[in-house]
Protein backbone atom coordinates (compact mmCIF):
# COMPACT_ATOMS: atom_id res chain seq x y z
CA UNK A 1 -22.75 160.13 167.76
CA UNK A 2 -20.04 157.88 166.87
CA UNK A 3 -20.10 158.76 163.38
CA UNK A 4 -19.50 162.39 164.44
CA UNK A 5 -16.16 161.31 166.49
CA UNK A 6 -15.13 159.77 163.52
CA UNK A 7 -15.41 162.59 161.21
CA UNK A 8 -14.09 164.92 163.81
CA UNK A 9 -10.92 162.48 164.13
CA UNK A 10 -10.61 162.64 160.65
CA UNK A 11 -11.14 166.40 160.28
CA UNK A 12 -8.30 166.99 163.21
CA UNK A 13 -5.88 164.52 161.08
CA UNK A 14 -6.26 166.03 157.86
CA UNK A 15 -6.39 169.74 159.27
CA UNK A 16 -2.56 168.65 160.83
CA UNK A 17 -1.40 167.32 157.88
CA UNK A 18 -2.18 169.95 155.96
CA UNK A 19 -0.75 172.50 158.57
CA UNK A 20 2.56 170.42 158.79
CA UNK A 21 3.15 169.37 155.28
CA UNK A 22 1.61 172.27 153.33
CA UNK A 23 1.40 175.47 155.52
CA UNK A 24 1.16 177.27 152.73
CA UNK A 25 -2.15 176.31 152.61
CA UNK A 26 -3.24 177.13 156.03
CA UNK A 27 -4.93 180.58 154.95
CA UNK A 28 -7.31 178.82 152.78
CA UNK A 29 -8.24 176.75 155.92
CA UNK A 30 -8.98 180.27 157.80
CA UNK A 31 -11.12 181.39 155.06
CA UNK A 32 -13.39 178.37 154.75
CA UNK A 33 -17.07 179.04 155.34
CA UNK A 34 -17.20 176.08 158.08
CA UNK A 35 -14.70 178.38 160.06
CA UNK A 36 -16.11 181.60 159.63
CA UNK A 37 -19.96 180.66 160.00
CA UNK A 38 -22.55 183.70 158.55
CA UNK A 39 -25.13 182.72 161.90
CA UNK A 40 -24.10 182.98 165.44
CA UNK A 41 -24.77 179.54 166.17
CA UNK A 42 -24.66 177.70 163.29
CA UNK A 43 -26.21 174.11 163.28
CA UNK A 44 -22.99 171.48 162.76
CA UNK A 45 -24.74 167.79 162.05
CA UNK A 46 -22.58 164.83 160.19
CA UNK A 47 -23.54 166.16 156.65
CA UNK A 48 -22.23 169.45 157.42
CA UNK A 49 -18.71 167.70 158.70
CA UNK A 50 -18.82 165.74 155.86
CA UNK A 51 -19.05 168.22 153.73
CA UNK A 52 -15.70 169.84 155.50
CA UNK A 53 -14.01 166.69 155.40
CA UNK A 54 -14.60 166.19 151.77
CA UNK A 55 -13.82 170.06 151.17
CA UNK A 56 -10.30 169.67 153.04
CA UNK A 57 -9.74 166.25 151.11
CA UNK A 58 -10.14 168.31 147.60
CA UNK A 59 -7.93 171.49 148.51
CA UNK A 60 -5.20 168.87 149.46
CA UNK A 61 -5.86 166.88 146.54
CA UNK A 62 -6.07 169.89 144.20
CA UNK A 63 -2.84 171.91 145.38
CA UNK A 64 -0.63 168.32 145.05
CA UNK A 65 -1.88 168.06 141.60
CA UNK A 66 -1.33 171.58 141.06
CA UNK A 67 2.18 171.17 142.23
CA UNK A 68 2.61 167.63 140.37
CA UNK A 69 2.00 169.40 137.26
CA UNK A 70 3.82 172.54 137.68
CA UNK A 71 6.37 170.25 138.11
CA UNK A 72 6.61 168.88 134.36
């Protein structure tokens, strides 16, 4: 359980920095799978927030290199 509130934490943290420094990218956070879940009541477990956490990790990561580059 603790490991959950951890990745949740972490989820909420990187979900507001992404919202406050790049809202640019927030429609690719509405459009995530996580968000818009196929079943009714999907099944969330700590691989599944993982998973998010990594996913919002690598759209941050990829649109700052993106941007790094474009830059040069």
């Amino acid at each position: 359980m603790e490991i959950e509130k951890e990745l949740n934490a972490k989820i909420l943290a990187k979900t507001s920095e992404i919202l406050l420094k790049y809202p640019e990218l927030s429609e690719l956070l509405n459009e995530m799978p996580i968000t818009i879940p196929k079943k009714e009541k999907p099944e969330i477990n700590i691989k599944v927030l993982k998973n998010y956490y990594d996913s919002l990790n690598n759209i941050l990561k990829d649109y700052i290199n993106k941007s790094t580059s474009d830059e040069n």
